[in-house]
Protein backbone atom coordinates (compact mmCIF):
# COMPACT_ATOMS: atom_id res chain seq x y z
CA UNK A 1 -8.36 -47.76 40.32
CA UNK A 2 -8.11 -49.36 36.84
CA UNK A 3 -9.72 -46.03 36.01
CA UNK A 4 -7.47 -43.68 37.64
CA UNK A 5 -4.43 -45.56 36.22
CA UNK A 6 -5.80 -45.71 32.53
CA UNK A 7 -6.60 -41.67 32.54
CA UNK A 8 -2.58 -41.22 33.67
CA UNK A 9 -1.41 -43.25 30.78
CA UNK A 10 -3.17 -41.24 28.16
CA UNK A 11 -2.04 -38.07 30.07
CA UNK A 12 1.11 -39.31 29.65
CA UNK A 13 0.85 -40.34 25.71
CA UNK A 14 -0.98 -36.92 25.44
CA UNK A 15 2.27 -35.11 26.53
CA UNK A 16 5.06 -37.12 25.37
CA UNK A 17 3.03 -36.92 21.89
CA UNK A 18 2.87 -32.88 22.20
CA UNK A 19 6.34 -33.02 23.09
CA UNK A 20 7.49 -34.64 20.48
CA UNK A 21 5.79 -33.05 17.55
CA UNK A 22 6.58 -29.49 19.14
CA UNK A 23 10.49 -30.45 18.75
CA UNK A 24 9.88 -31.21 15.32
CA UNK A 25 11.24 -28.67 12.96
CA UNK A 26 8.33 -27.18 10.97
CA UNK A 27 8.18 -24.37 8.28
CA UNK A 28 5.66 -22.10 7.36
CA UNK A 29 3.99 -22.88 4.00
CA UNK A 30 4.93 -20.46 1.83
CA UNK A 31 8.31 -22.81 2.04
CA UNK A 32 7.47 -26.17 -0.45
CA UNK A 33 8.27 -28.05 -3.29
CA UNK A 34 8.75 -26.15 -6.86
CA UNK A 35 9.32 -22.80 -5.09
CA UNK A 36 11.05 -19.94 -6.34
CA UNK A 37 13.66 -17.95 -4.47
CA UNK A 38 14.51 -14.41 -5.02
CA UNK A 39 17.85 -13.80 -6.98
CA UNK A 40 20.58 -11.74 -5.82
CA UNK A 41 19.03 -10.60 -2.09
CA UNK A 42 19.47 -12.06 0.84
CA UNK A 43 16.67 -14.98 1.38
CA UNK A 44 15.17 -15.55 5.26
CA UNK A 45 14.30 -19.17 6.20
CA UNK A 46 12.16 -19.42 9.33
CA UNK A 47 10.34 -22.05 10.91
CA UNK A 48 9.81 -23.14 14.32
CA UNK A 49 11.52 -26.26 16.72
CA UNK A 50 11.91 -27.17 20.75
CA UNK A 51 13.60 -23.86 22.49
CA UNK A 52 17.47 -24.54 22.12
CA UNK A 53 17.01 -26.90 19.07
CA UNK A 54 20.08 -26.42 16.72
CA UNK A 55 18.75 -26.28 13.22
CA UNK A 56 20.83 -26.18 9.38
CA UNK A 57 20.13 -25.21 6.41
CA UNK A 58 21.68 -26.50 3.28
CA UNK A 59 20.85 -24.80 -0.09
CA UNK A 60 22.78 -23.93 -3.27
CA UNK A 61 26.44 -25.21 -1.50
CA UNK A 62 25.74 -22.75 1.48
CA UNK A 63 24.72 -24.61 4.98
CA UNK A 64 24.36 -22.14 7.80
CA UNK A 65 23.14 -23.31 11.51
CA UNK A 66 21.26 -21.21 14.49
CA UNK A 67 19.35 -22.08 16.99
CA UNK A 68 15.57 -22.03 17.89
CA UNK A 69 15.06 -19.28 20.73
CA UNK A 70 13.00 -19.62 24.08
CA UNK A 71 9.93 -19.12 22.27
CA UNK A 72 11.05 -22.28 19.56
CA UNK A 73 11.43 -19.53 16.70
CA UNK A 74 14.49 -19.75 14.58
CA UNK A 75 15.82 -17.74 11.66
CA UNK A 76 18.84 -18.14 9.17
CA UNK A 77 19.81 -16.45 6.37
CA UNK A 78 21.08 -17.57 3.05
CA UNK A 79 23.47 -14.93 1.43
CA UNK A 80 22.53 -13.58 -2.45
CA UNK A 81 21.95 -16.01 -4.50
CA UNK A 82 22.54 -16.34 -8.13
CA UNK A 83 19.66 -17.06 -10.77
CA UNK A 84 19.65 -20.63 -11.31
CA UNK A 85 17.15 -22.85 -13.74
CA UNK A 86 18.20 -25.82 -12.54
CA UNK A 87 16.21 -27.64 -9.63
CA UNK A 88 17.78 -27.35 -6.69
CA UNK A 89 17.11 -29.65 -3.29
CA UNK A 90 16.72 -27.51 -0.12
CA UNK A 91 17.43 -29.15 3.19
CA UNK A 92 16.62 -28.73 6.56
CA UNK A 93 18.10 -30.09 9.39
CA UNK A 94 17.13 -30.28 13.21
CA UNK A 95 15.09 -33.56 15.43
CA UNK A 96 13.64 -34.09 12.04
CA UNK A 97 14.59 -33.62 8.26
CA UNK A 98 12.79 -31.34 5.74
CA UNK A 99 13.72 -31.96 2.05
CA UNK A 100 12.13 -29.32 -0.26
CA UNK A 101 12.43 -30.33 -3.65
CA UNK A 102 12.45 -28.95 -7.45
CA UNK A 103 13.54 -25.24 -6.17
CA UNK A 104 14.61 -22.42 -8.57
CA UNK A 105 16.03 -19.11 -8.15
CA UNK A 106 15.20 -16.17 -10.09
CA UNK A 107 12.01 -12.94 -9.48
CA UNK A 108 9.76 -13.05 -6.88
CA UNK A 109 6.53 -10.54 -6.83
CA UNK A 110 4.16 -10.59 -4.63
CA UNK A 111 0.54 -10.35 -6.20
CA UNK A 112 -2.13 -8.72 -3.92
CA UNK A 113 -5.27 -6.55 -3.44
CA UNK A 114 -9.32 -7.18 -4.05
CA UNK A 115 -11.30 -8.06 -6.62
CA UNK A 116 -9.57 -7.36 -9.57
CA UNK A 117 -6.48 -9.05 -8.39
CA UNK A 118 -8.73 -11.79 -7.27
CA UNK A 119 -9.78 -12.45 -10.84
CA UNK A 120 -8.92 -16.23 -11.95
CA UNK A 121 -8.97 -17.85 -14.85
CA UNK A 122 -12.35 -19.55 -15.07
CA UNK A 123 -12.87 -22.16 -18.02
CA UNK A 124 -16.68 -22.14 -16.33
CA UNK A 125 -16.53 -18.74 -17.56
CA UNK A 126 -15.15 -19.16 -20.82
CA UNK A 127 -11.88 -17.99 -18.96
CA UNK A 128 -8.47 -19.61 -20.36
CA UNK A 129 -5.05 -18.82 -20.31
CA UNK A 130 -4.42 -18.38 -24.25
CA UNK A 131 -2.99 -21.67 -25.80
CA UNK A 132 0.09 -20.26 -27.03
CA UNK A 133 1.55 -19.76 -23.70
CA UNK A 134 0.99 -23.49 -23.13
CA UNK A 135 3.25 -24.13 -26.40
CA UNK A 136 6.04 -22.49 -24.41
CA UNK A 137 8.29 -23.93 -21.68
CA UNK A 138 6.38 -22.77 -18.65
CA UNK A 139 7.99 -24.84 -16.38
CA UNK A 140 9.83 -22.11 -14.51
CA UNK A 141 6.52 -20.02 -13.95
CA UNK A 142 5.61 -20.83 -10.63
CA UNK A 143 2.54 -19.72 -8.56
CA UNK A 144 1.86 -19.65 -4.55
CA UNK A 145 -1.82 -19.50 -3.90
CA UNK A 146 -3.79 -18.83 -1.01
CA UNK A 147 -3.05 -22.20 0.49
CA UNK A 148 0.63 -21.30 0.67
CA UNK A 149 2.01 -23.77 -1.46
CA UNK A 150 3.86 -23.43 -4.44
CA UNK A 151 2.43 -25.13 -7.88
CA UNK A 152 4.03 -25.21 -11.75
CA UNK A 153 1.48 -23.54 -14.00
CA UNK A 154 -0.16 -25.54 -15.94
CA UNK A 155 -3.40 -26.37 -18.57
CA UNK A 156 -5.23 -28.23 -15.74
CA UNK A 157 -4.54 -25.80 -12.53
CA UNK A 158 -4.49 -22.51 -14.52
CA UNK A 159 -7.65 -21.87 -12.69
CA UNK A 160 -5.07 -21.28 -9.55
CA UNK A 161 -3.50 -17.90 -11.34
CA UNK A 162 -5.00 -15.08 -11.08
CA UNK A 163 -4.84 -12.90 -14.63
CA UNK A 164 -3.85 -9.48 -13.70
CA UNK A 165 -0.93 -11.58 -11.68
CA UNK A 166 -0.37 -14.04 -14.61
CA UNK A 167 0.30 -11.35 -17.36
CA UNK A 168 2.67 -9.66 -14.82
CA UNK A 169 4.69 -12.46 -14.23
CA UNK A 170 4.86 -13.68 -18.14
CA UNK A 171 6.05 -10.16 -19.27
CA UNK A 172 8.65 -10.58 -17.08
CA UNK A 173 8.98 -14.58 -17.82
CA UNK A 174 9.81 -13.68 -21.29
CA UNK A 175 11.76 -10.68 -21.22
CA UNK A 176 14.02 -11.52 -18.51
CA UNK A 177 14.78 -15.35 -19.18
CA UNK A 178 14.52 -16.15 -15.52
CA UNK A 179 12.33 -18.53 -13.44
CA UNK A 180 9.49 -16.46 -11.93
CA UNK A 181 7.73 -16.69 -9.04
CA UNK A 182 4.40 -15.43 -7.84
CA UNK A 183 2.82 -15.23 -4.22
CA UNK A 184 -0.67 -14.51 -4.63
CA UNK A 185 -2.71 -13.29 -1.54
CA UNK A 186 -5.74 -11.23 -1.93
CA UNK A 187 -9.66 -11.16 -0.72
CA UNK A 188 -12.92 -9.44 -2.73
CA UNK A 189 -14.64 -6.49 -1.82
CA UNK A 190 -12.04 -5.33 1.34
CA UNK A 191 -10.89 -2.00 1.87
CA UNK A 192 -7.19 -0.82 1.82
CA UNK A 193 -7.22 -0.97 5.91
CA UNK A 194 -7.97 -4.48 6.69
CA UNK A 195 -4.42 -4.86 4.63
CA UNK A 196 -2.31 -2.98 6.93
CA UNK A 197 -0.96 -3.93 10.77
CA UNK A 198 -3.42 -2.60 13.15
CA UNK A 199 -1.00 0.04 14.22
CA UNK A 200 -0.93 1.70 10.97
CA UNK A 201 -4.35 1.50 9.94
CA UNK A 202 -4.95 3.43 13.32
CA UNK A 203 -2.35 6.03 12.85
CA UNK A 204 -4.02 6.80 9.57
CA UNK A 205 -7.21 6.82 10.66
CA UNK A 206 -7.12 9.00 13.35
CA UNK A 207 -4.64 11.39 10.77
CA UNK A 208 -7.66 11.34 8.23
CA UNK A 209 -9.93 11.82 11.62
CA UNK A 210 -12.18 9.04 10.93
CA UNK A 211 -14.24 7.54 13.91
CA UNK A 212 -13.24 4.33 14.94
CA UNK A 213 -15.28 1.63 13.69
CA UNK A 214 -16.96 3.77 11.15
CA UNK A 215 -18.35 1.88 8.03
CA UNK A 216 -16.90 -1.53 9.02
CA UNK A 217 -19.52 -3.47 7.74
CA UNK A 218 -18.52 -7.07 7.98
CA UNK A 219 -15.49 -8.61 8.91
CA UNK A 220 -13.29 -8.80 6.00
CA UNK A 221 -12.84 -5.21 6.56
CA UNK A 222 -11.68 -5.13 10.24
CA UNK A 223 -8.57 -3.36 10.46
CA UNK A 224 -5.35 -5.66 10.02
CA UNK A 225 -7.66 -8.72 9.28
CA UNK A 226 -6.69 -9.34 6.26
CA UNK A 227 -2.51 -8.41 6.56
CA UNK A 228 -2.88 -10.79 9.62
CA UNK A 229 -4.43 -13.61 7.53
CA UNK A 230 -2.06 -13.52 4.84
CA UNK A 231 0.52 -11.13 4.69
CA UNK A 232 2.20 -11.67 8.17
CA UNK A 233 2.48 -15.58 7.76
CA UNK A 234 4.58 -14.75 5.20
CA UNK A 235 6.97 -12.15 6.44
CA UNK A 236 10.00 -11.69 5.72
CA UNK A 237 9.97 -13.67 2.49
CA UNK A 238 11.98 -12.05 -0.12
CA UNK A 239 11.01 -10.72 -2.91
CA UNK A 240 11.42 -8.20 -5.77
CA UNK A 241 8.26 -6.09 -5.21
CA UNK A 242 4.66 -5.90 -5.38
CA UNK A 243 1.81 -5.56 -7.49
CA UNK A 244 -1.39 -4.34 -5.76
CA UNK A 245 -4.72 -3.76 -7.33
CA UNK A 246 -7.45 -1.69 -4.78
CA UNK A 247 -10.27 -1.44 -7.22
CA UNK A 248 -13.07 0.19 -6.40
CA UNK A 249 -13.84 -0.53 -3.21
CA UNK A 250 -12.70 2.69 -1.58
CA UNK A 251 -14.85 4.74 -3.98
CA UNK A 252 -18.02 3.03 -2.93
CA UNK A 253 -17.75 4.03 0.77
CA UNK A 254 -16.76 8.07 -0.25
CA UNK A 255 -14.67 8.68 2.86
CA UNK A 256 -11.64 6.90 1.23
CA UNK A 257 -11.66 4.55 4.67
């Protein structure tokens, strides 16, 4: 009996704990401290919360509210905003609070593709960002790695950067005066289809009239693995545009698939 009524009691904890971490509000990560938000577009801010949850955001003197769906999704968005250097708090309202700190607003790229792109700075490799960048106020050059948060470049994580992605962003650092921001999501050695949604990839393939299957030689090149991975986590960010570096790989297989 003791048995019987010790199992229903952590049933019950088991639940009421679920239950009460699903009705938190959560984010995905690309949201964190030190972002960067794109100037002078709309901006999306997503997360999830319990089904019927009301949730605010407050950013930049604009607060708007919705509510979290059947499904616990929920979606505002925050109208253009104007380039701003200062830090700026972010907050997020619902059965919890979500304070984002040291935010900026200014360009946005997103930085993807294979190996090239995948290329980091490597002081094991004699790799290093030159010093006189580090004699400059880099503190609104901001990078996103493949973790999904957000990190202020620096001597000791330059490692975190990846070069062709780092030379973008400070052309644009310096010419334009603005913070910039950099979300960096690529993978070695994969081919341009396991960075499309499965739909597409197919609808290409079968235009090109390659066999299903054909020449996918490990994982990392399965159709849509790779968008799925990290590109759809973070849709619909906004964001000025993209920088994409394919490399060789398609060239190595000769079909171009």
């Amino acid at each position: 009996m003791k048995t019987k009524i010790t199992t229903m009691l952590i049933a019950i904890c088991i639940m009421s704990w679920n239950s009460i971490a699903f009705a938190e509000v959560k984010m995905p990560a690309i949201f964190g401290d030190d972002m960067v938000l794109q100037r002078d577009l709309p901006v999306p801010v997503w997360g999830t919360a319990s089904p019927g949850e009301k949730v605010s955001v407050a950013f930049a003197g604009q607060k708007h509210t919705t509510t979290a769906d059947d499904k616990g999704k929920w979606m505002v968005k925050l109208n253009p905003l104007e380039t701003s250097k200062t830090e700026k708090t972010m907050t997020i309202k619902g059965a919890n609070t979500i304070t984002l700190s040291g935010v900026l607003v200014g360009e946005v790229w997103l930085c993807s593709g294979q190996s090239n792109m995948a290329d980091s700075f490597n002081p094991r490799k004699g790799r290093f960002i030159e010093k006189e960048y580090f004699e400059k106020d880099l503190s609104m050059f901001r990078v996103s790695s493949l973790n999904g948060g957000w990190e202020k470049l620096k001597k000791t994580n330059q490692w975190r950067a990846s070069r062709v992605s780092f030379y973008f962003g400070i052309s644009l650092y310096e010419k334009l005066d603005v913070p910039v921001g950099l979300i960096q999501r690529y993978n070695s050695a994969t081919p341009i289809q396991a960075w499309m949604p499965k739909k597409h990839a197919d609808e290409i393939r079968k235009k090109l009239g390659i066999p299903q299957g054909w020449n996918e030689r490990n994982k990392i090149g399965t159709p849509a693995i790779q968008y799925n991975d990290k590109i759809a986590p973070i849709v619909p960010v906004a964001f000025r545009g993209v920088i994409w570096y394919q490399d060789e790989r398609k060239a190595k297989i000769q079909t171009g698939w």
